[in-house]
Protein backbone atom coordinates (compact mmCIF):
# COMPACT_ATOMS: atom_id res chain seq x y z
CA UNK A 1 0.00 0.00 0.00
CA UNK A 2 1.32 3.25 -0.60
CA UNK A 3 1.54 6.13 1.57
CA UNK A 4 1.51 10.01 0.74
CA UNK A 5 4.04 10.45 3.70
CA UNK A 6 7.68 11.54 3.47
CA UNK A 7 10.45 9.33 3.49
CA UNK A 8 13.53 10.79 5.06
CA UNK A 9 13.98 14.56 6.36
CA UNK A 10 11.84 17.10 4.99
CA UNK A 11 13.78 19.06 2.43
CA UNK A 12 14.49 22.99 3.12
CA UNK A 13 12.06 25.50 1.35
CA UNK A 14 13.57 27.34 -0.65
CA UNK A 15 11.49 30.63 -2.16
CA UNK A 16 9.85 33.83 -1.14
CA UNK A 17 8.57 32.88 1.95
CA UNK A 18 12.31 31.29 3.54
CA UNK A 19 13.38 34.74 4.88
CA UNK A 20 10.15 35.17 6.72
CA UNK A 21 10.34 31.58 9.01
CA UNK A 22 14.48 32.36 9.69
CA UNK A 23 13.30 35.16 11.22
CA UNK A 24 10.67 33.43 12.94
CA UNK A 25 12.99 30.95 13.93
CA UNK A 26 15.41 33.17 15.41
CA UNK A 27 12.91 34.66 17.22
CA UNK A 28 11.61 31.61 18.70
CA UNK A 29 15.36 30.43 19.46
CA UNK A 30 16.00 34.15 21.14
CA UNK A 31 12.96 33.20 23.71
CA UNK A 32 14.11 29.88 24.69
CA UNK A 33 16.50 30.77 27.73
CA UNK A 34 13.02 33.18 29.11
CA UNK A 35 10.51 30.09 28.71
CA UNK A 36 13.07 27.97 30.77
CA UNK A 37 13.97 30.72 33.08
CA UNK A 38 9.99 31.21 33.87
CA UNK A 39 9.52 27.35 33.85
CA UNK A 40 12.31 27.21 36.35
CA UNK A 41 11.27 29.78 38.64
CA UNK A 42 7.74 28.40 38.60
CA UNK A 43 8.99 24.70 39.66
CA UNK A 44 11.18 26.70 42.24
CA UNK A 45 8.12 27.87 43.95
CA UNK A 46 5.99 24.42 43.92
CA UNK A 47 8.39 22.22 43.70
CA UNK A 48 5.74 18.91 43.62
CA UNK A 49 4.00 20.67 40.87
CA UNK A 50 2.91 18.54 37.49
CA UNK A 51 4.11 19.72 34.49
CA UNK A 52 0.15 20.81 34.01
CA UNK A 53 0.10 22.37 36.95
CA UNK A 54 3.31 24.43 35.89
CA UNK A 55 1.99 25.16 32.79
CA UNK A 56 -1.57 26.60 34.38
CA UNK A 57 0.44 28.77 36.69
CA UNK A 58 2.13 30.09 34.04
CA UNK A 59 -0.96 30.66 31.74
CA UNK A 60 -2.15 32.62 34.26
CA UNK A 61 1.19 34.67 34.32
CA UNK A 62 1.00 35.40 30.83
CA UNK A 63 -2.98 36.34 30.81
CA UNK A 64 -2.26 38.61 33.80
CA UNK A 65 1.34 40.31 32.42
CA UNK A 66 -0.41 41.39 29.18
CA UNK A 67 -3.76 42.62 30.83
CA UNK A 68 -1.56 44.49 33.15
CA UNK A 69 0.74 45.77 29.87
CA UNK A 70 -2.45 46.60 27.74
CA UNK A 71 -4.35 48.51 30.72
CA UNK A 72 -1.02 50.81 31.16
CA UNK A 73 -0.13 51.34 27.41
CA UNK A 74 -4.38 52.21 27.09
CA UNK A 75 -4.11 54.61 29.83
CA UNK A 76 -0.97 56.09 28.53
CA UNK A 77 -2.51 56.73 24.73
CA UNK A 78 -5.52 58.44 26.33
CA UNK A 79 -2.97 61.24 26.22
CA UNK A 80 0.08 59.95 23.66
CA UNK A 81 1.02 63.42 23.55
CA UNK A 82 1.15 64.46 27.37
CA UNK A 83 1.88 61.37 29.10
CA UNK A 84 0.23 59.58 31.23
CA UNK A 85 2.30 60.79 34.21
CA UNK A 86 2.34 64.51 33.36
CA UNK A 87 -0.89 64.30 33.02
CA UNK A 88 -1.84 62.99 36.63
CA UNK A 89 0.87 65.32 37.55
CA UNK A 90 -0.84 68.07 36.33
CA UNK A 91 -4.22 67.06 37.51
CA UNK A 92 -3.27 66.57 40.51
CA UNK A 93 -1.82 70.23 41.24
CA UNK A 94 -4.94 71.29 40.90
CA UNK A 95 -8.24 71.82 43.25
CA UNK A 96 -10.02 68.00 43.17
CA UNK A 97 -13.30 68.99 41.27
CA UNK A 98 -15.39 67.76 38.41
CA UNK A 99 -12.59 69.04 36.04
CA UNK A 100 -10.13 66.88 37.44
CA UNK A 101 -12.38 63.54 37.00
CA UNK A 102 -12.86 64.96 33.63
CA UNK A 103 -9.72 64.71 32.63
CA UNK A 104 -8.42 61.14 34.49
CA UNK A 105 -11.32 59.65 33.00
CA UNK A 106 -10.08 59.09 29.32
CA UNK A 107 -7.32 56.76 30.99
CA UNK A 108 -9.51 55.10 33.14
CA UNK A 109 -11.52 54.33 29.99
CA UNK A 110 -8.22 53.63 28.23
CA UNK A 111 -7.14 51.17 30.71
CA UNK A 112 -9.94 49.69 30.50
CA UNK A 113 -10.05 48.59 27.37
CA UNK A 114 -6.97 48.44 26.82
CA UNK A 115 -6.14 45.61 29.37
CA UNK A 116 -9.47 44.30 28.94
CA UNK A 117 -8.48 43.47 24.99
CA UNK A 118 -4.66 42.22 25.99
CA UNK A 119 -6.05 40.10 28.14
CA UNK A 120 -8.95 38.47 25.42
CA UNK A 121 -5.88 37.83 22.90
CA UNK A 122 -4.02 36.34 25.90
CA UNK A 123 -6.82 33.83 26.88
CA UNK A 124 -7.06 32.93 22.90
CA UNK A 125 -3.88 32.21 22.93
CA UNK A 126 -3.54 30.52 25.52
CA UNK A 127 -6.36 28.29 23.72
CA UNK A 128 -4.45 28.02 20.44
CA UNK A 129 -1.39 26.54 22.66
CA UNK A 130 -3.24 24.07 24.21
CA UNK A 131 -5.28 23.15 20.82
CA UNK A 132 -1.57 23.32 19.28
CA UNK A 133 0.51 21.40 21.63
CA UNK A 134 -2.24 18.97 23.60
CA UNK A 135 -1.96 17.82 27.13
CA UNK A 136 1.09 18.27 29.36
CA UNK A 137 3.25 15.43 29.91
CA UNK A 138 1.76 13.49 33.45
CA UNK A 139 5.46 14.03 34.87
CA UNK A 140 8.78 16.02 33.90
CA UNK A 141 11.41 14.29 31.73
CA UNK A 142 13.71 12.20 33.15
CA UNK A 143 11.59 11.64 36.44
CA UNK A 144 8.74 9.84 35.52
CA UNK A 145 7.84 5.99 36.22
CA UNK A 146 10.44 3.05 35.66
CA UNK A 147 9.84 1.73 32.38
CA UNK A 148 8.53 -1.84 32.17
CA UNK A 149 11.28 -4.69 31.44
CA UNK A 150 10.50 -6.59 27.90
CA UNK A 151 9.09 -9.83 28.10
CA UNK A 152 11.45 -12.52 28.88
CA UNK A 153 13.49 -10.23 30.44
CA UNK A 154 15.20 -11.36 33.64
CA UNK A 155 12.44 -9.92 35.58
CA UNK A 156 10.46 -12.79 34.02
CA UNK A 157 12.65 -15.37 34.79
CA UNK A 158 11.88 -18.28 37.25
CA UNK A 159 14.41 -18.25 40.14
């Protein structure tokens, strides 16, 4: 019977489209020593943690660093021009009135959104991973169960 698979390595692209998943690549490879640092730290803290367990806690990490990082840059381009700071700053000098709500408000509002969107595109992603790379492994490389013996191994022996 034969089969539509591919014998062998798969051969290098070669075209229009190469110099796009290099850079891809690099930028995958240029991430690898954060992932492992963060996967570290995170078996640091719970050290009898499954590797789902790890991988939850860090999920969560992620949602809650780029809800944090959206609701900061949204409050910041209330104002791209001032500042987000300056603004406050200047606010702030003056008598607290219905002016001074007035003008804090567009970063409240951009905050909002802002980290409320981040954190949407987190939690998809987070989905796509999981749809992309399935379960987590039950236990961490290297430390899980003993493997069986083959049959008619010495285990199997009579004595």
């Amino acid at each position: 019977m034969a089969s539509d698979a591919l014998e062998g390595p798969v051969p290098a692209l070669s075209g229009r489209g190469q110099p796009v998943l290099d850079l891809l690549d690099r930028a995958i490879g240029a991430q690898t020593p954060l992932v492992r640092r963060n996967i570290a730290r995170a078996r640091l803290r719970n050290p009898e943690a499954t590797p789902a367990e790890v991988i939850r806690t860090l999920e969560r990490m992620y949602v809650s660093a780029l809800a944090g990082t959206g609701a900061a840059v949204g409050g910041a381009a209330a104002a791209p021009a001032v500042g987000t700071g300056i603004a406050l700053a200047l606010s702030a000098g003056e008598p607290f009135s219905s002016i001074v709500l007035g003008r804090v408000a567009p970063f409240g509002i951009g905050a909002v959104i802002g980290g409320g969107a981040n954190a949407t595109v987190a939690a998809l992603a987070v989905r796509a991973a999981r749809r992309a790379f399935g379960q987590a492994p039950q236990s961490w490389p290297g430390t899980g169960p003993e493997p069986a013996p083959p049959a008619g191994g010495p285990r199997d022996q009579p004595s």
